[in-house]
Protein backbone atom coordinates (compact mmCIF):
# COMPACT_ATOMS: atom_id res chain seq x y z
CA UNK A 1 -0.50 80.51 -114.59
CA UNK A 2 0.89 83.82 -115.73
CA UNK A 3 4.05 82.36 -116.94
CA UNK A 4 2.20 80.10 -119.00
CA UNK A 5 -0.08 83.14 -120.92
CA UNK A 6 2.98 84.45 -120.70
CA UNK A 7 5.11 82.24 -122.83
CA UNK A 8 1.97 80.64 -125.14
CA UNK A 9 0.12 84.10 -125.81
CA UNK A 10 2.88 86.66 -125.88
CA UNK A 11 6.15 85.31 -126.59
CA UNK A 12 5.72 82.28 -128.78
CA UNK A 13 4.94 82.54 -132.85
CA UNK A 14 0.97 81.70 -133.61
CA UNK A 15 -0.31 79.48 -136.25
CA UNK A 16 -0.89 80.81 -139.23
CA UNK A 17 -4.29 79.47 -139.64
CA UNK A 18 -5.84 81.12 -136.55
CA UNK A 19 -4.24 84.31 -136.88
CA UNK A 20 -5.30 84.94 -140.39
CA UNK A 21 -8.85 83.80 -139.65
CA UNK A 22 -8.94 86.50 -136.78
CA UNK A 23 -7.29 89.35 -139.06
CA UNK A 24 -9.61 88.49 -141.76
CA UNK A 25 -12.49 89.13 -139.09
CA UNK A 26 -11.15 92.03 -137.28
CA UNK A 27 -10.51 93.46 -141.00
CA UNK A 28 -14.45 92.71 -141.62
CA UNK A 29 -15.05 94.78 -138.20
CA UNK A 30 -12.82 97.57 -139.66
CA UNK A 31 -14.51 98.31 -142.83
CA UNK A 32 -18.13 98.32 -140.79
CA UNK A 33 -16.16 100.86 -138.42
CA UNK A 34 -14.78 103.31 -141.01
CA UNK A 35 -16.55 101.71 -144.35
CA UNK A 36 -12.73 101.45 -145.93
CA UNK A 37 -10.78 98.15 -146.16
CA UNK A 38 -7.67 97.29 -144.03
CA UNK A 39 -4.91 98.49 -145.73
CA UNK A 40 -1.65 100.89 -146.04
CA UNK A 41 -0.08 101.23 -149.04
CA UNK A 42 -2.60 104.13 -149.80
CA UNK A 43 -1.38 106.37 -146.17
CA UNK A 44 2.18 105.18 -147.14
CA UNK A 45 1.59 107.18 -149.89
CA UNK A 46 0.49 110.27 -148.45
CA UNK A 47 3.45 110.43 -146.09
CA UNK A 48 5.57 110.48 -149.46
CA UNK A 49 3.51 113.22 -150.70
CA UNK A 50 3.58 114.92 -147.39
CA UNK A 51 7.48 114.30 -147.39
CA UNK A 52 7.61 115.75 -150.70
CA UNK A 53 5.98 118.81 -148.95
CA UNK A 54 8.84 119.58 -146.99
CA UNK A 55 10.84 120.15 -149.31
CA UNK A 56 8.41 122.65 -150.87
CA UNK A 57 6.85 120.43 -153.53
CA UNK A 58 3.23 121.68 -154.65
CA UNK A 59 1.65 118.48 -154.47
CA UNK A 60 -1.86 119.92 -155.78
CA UNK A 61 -0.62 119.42 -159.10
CA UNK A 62 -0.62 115.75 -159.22
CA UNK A 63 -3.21 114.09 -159.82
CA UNK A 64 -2.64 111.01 -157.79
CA UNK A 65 -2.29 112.58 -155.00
CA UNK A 66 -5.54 114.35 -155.68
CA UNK A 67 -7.01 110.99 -155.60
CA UNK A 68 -4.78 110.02 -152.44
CA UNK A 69 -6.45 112.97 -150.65
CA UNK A 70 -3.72 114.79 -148.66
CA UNK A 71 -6.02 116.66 -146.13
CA UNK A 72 -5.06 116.12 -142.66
CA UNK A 73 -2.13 114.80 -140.86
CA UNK A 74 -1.12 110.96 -140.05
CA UNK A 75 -2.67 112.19 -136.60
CA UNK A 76 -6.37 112.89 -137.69
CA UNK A 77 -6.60 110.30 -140.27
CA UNK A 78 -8.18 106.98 -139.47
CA UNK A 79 -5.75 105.07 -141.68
CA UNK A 80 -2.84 107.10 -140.75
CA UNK A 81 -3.20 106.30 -136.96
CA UNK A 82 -4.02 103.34 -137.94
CA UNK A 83 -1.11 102.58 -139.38
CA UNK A 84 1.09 103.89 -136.73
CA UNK A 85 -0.68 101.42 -134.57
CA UNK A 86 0.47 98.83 -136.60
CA UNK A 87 3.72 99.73 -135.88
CA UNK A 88 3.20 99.78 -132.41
CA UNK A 89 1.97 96.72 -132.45
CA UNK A 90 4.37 95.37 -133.69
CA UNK A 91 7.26 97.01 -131.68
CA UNK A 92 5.64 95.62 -128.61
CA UNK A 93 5.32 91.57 -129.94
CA UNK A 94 8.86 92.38 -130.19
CA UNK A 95 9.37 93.58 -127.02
CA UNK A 96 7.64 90.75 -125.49
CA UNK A 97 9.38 88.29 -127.50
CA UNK A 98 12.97 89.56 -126.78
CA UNK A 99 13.51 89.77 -130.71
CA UNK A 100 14.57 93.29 -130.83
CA UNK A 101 18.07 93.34 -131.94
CA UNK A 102 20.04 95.26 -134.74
CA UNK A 103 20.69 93.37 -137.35
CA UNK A 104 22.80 94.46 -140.54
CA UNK A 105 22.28 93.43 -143.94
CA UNK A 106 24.42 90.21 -144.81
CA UNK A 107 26.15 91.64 -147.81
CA UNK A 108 25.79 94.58 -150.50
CA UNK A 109 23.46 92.90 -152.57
CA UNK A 110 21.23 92.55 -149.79
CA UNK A 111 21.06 95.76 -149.91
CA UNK A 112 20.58 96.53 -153.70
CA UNK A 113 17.57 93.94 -153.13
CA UNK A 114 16.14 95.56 -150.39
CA UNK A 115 15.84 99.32 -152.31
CA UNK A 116 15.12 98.19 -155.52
CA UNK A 117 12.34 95.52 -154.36
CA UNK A 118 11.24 98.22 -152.42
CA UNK A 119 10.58 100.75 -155.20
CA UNK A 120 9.57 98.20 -157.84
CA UNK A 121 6.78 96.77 -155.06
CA UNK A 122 5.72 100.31 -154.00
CA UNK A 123 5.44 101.61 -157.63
CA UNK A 124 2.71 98.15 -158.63
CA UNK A 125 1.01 98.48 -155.76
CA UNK A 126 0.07 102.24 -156.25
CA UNK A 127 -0.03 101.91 -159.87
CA UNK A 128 -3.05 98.83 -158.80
CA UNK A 129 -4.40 100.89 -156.59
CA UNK A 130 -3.27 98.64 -153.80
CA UNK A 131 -1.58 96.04 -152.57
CA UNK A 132 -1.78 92.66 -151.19
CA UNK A 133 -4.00 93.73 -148.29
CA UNK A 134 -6.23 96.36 -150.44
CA UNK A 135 -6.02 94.15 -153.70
CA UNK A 136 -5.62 90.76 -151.84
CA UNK A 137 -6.31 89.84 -148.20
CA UNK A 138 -8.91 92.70 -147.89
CA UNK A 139 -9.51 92.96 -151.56
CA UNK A 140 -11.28 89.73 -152.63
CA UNK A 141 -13.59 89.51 -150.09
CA UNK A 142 -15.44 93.19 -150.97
CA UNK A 143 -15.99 91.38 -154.66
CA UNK A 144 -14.46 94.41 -157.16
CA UNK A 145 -13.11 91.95 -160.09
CA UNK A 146 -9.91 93.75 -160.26
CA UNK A 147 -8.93 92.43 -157.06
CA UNK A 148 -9.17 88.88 -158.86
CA UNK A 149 -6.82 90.97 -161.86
CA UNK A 150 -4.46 92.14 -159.70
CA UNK A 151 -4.37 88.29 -157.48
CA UNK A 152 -3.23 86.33 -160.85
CA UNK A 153 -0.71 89.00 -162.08
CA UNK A 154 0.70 89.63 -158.30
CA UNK A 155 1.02 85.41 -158.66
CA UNK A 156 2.74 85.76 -161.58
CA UNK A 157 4.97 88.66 -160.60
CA UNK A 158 5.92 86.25 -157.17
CA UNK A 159 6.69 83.18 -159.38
CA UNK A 160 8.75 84.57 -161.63
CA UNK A 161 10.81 86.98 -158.46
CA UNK A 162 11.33 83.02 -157.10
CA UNK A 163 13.43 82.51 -160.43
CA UNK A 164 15.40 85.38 -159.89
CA UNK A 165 16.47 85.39 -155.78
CA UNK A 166 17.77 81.99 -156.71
CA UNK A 167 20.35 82.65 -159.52
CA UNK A 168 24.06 83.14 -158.48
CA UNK A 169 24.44 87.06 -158.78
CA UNK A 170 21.53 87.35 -155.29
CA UNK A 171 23.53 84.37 -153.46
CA UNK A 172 25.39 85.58 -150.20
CA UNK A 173 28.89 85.33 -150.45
CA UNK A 174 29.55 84.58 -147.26
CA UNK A 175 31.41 81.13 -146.87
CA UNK A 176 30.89 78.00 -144.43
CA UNK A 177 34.00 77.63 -141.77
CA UNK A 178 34.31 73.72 -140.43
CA UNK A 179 34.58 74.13 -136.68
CA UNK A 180 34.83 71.69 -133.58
CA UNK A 181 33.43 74.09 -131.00
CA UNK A 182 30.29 73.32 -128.85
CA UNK A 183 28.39 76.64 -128.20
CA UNK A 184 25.50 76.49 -125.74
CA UNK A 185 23.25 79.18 -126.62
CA UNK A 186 22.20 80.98 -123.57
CA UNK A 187 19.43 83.20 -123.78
CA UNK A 188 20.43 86.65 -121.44
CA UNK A 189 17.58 86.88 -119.10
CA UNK A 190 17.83 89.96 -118.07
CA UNK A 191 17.85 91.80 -121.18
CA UNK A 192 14.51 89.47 -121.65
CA UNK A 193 13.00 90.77 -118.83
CA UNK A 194 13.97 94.54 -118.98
CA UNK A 195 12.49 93.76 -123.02
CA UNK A 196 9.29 92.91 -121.97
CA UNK A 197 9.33 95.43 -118.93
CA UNK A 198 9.79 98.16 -121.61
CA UNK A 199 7.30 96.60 -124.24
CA UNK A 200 4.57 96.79 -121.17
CA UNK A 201 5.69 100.25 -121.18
CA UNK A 202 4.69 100.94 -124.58
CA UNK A 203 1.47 98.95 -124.36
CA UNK A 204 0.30 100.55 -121.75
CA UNK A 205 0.80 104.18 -123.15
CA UNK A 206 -0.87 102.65 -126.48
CA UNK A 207 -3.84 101.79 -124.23
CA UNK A 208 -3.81 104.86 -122.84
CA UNK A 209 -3.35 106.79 -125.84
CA UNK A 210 -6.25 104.55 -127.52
CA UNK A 211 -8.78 105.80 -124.19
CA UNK A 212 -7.95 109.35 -124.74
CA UNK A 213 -8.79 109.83 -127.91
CA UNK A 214 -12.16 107.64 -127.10
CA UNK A 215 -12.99 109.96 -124.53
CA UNK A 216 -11.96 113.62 -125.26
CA UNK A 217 -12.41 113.02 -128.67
CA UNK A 218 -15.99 113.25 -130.14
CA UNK A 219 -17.67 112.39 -133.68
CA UNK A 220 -14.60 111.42 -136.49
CA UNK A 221 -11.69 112.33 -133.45
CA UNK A 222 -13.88 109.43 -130.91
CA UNK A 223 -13.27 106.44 -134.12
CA UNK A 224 -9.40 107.79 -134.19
CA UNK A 225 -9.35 105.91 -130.84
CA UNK A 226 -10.74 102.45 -132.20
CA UNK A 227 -8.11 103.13 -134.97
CA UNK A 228 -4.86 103.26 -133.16
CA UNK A 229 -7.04 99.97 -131.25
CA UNK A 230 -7.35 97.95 -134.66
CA UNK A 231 -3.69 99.37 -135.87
CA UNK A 232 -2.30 97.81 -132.53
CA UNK A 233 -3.66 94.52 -132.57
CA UNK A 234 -3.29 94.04 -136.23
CA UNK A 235 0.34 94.75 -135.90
CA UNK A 236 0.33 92.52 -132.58
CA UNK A 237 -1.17 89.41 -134.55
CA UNK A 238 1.29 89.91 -137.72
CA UNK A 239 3.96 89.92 -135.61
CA UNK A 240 3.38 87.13 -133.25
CA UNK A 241 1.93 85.02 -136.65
CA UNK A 242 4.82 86.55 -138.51
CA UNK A 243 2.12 87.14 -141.43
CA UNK A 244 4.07 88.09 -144.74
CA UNK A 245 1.84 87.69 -148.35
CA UNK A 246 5.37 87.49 -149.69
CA UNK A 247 6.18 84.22 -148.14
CA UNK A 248 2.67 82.51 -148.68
CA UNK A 249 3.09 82.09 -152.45
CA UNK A 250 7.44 82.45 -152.44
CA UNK A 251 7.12 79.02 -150.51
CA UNK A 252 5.01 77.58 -152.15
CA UNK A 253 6.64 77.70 -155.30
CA UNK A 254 9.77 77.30 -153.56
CA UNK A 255 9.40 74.62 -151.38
CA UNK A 256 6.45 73.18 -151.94
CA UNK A 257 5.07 74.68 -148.29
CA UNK A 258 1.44 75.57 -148.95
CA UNK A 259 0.17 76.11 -145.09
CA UNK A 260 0.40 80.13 -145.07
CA UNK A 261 -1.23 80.36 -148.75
CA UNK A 262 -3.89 78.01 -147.34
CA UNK A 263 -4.68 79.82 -144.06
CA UNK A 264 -5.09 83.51 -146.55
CA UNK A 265 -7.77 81.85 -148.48
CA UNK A 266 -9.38 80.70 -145.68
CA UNK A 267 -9.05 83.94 -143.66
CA UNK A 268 -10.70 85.34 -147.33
CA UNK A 269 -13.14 83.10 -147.51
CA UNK A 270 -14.25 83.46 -143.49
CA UNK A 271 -14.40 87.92 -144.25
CA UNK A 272 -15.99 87.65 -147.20
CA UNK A 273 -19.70 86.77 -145.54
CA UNK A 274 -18.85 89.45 -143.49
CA UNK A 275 -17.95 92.16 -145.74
CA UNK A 276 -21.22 91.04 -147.62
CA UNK A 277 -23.25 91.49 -145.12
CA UNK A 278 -21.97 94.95 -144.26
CA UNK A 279 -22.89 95.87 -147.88
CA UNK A 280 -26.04 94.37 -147.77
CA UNK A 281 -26.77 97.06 -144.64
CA UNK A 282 -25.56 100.03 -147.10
CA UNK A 283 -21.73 99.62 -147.02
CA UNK A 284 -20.07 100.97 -150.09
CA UNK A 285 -16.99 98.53 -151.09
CA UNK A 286 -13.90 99.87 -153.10
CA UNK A 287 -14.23 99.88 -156.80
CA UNK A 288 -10.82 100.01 -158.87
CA UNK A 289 -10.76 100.34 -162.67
CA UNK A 290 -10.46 96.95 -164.37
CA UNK A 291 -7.47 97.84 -167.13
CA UNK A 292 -3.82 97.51 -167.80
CA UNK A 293 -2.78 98.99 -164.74
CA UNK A 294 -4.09 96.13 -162.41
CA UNK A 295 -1.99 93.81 -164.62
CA UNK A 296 1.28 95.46 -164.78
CA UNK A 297 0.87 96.82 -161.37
CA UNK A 298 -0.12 93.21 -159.81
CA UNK A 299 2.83 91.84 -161.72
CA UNK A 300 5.78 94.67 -160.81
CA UNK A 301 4.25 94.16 -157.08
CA UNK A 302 4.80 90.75 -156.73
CA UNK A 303 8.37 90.49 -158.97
CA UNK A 304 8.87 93.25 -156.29
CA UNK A 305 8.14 92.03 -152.93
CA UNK A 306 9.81 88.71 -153.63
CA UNK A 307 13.46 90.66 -154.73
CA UNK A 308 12.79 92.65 -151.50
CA UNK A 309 11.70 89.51 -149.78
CA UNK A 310 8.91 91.11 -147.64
CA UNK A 311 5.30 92.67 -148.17
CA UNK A 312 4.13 95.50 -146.14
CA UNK A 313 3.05 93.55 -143.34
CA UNK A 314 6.42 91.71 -143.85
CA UNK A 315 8.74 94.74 -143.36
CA UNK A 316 6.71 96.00 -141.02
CA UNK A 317 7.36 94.15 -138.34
CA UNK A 318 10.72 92.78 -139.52
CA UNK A 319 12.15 96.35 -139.72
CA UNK A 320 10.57 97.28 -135.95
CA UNK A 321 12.85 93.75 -134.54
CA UNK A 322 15.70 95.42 -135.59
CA UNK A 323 16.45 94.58 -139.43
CA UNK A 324 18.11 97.21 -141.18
CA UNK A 325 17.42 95.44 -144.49
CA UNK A 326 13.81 95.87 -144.22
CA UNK A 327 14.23 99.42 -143.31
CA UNK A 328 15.69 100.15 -146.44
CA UNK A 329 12.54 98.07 -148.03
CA UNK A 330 10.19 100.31 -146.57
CA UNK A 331 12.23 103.31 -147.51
CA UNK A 332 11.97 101.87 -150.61
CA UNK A 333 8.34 101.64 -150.67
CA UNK A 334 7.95 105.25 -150.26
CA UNK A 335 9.88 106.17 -152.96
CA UNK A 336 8.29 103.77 -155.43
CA UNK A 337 4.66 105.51 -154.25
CA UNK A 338 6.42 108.95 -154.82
CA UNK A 339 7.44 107.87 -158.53
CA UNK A 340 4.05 106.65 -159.64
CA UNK A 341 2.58 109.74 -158.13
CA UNK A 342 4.69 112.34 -160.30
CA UNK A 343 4.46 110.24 -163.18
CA UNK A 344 0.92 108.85 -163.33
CA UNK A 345 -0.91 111.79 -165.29
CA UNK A 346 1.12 110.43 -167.80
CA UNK A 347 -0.51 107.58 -168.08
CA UNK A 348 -3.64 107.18 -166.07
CA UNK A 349 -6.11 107.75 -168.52
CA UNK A 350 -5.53 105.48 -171.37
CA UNK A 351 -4.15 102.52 -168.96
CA UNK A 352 -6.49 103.01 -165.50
CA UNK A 353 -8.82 105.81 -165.65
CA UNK A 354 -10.69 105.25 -168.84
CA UNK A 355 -11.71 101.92 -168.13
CA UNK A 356 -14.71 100.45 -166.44
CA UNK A 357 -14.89 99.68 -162.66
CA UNK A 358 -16.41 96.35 -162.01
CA UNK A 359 -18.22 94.45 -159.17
CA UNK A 360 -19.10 91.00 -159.28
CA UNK A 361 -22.45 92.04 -157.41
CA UNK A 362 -23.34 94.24 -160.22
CA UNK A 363 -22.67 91.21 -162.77
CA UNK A 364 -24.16 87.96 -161.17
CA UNK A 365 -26.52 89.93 -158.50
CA UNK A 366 -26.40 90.04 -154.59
CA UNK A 367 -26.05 86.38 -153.77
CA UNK A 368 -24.57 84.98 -157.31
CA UNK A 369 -21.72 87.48 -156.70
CA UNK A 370 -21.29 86.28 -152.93
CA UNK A 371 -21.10 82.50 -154.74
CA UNK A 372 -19.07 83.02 -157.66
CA UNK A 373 -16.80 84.36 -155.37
CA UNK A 374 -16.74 81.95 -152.91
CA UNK A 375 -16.28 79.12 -156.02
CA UNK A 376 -13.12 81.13 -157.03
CA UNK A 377 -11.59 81.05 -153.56
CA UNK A 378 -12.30 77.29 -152.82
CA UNK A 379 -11.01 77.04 -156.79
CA UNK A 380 -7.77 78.75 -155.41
CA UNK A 381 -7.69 76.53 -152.45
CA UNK A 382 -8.00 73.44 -155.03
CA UNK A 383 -5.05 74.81 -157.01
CA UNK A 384 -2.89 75.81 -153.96
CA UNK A 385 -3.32 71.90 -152.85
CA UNK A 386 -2.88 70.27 -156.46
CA UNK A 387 0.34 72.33 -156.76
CA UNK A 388 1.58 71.24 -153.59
CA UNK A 389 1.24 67.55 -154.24
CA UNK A 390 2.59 67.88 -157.96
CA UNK A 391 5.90 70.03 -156.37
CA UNK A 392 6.60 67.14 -153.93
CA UNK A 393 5.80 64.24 -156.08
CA UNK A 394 8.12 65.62 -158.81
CA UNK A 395 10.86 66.39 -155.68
CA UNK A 396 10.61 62.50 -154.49
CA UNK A 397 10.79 61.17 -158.38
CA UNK A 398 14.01 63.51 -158.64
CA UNK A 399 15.24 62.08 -155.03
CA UNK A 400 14.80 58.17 -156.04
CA UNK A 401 16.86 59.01 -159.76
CA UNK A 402 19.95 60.25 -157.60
């Protein structure tokens, strides 16, 4: 009986539909907790700032990260330990799978991919004010109609990175050897089992970490606790789900797959009654101005995630297995957050700050926001399906003329 939770709950991937309706739930239960959404582009950026001050940068002169709000360490801030739980998380679905390996990138421009996605994704999604979790997955369903901007540029942004990845110069080089071997892969059961021995090790000083904090900790220090919690099984269900944005629109318009772009609508569609009713109680949602930056920002996020080939969520738990490519991504990340910081009193005011925030609520009232939303998700559903179809009956038409 153990064996079997074993293998079905721990070690084998989840469904993508189940997985995203629970995150899209749990990530309802988080903004009721702290009254912010799910997301961590926004603490990714304070460690850049924070790494900045190291080095003896005075960060109080930017204004972004002004707006970022610097007070605090990772350690005393919900979305920092948060985060870190994520991580964690991660790290242990890992353990418990036995996929914890180093792995090198496959060739240099693997590499150049990895750095440059990385900065071009980190510097849209800070320059929207988010990214596909603050903008997207946790974005649509708290109705701010920049969330909608940032979805059809970030679309754009992905279809047009698919055009890209596939030309000749991002091909691996590496060439195909004809062989007559037999290899039986045999899996090396006791590094499994010394893997999941030490990822019980780490869960269980999560868990424990989680209780302290609960219990010495009192007021804002108390939630830190349910933080790390959230961060832990969010990361755990990404992991085991292997949940990257990235891939549900990259396959889509790749291969016609449309099962992981389904399941994020409908994990939207299931958190958005929830997130309305936890503004109905007095909840405050996150408003982002509706101008130029949600546009360029959505696109340069998506063109960037695809060259990367991984979201957030996506390197997250790719880079914790063992993958020194995504890594690199997620260093990559940090510096693109760093460059729009420096650079954005620039440009904030004529492109972001000066224009209007908008809420959907505030346009069609309580309940004609809550279904005008709904009608664009089930329209995005509609269009996710009729693309499908059209990719594979234009695939089977170019099959039968060969």
């Amino acid at each position: 009986m153990l064996d079997n939770f074993k293998d079905r709950y721990l070690i084998k991937f989840y469904k993508p539909l189940p997985a995203l309706v629970a995150l899209g739930i749990l990530s309802t239960y988080y903004f009721g907790f702290f009254g912010s959404v799910w997301a961590v582009t926004g603490e990714m950026t304070r460690w850049g700032g924070e790494f900045l001050e190291l080095f003896g940068f005075d960060t109080s002169k930017y204004g972004y990260y002004k707006l970022q709000n610097l007070n605090g360490t990772p350690l005393t801030r919900s979305d920092g330990i948060m985060l870190i739980g994520m991580f964690l998380g991660c790290f242990i679905a890992a353990l418990w799978a036995n996929n914890v390996k180093l792995r090198l990138p496959a060739s240099k421009i693997r590499v150049f991919q990895a750095l440059v996605g990385g900065i071009i994704s980190g510097f849209g999604a800070r320059l929207a004010m988010g990214c596909n979790l603050a903008n997207f997955f946790t974005g649509l369903p708290y109705f701010s109609l920049h969330s909608w901007v940032f979805v059809i540029f970030m679309i754009i942004g992905i279809y047009i990175g698919t055009k890209i990845v596939v030309l000749p110069i991002f091909q691996s080089k590496a060439k195909l050897v004809k062989t007559s071997d037999v290899r039986n892969i045999k899996q090396d059961k006791k590094r499994a089992r010394s893997m999941f021995y030490f990822g019980n090790l780490i869960f269980v000083l999560s868990i424990v970490w989680v209780i302290y904090l609960c219990i010495v900790g009192d007021g804002k220090a108390s939630l830190l606790g349910f933080a790390l919690l959230f961060g832990l099984i969010f990361g755990f269900i990404i992991s085991r789900a292997q949940i990257c944005f990235t891939s549900a629109f990259r396959d889509l318009f790749l291969t016609g797959r449309s099962e992981m772009a389904n399941a994020v609508f409908i994990g939207i569609i299931i958190a958005s009654i929830g997130a309305f009713s936890y503004m109905m109680l007095g909840h405050n949602a996150k408003l982002v101005w509706v101008g130029p930056n949600i546009m360029i920002g959505g696109f340069l996020f998506g063109l960037g995630i695809v060259i990367a080939g991984g979201c957030e969520c996506g390197w997250m738990y790719r880079a914790v297995e063992g993958q020194v490519h995504y890594f690199i991504v997620g260093i990559g990340n940090i510096l693109g957050t760093i460059l729009l910081a420096i650079t954005w009193d620039y440009y904030s005011a004529p492109i972001a700050t000066s224009w209007p925030k908008i809420s959907l609520l505030d346009i069609f009232g309580n309940y004609g926001g809550l279904l005008v939303n709904y009608i664009l998700l089930f329209i995005s559903l509609l269009l996710i399906y009729l693309y499908s179809k059209r990719f594979f009956v234009r695939k089977y038409k170019n099959i039968a003329c060969l």
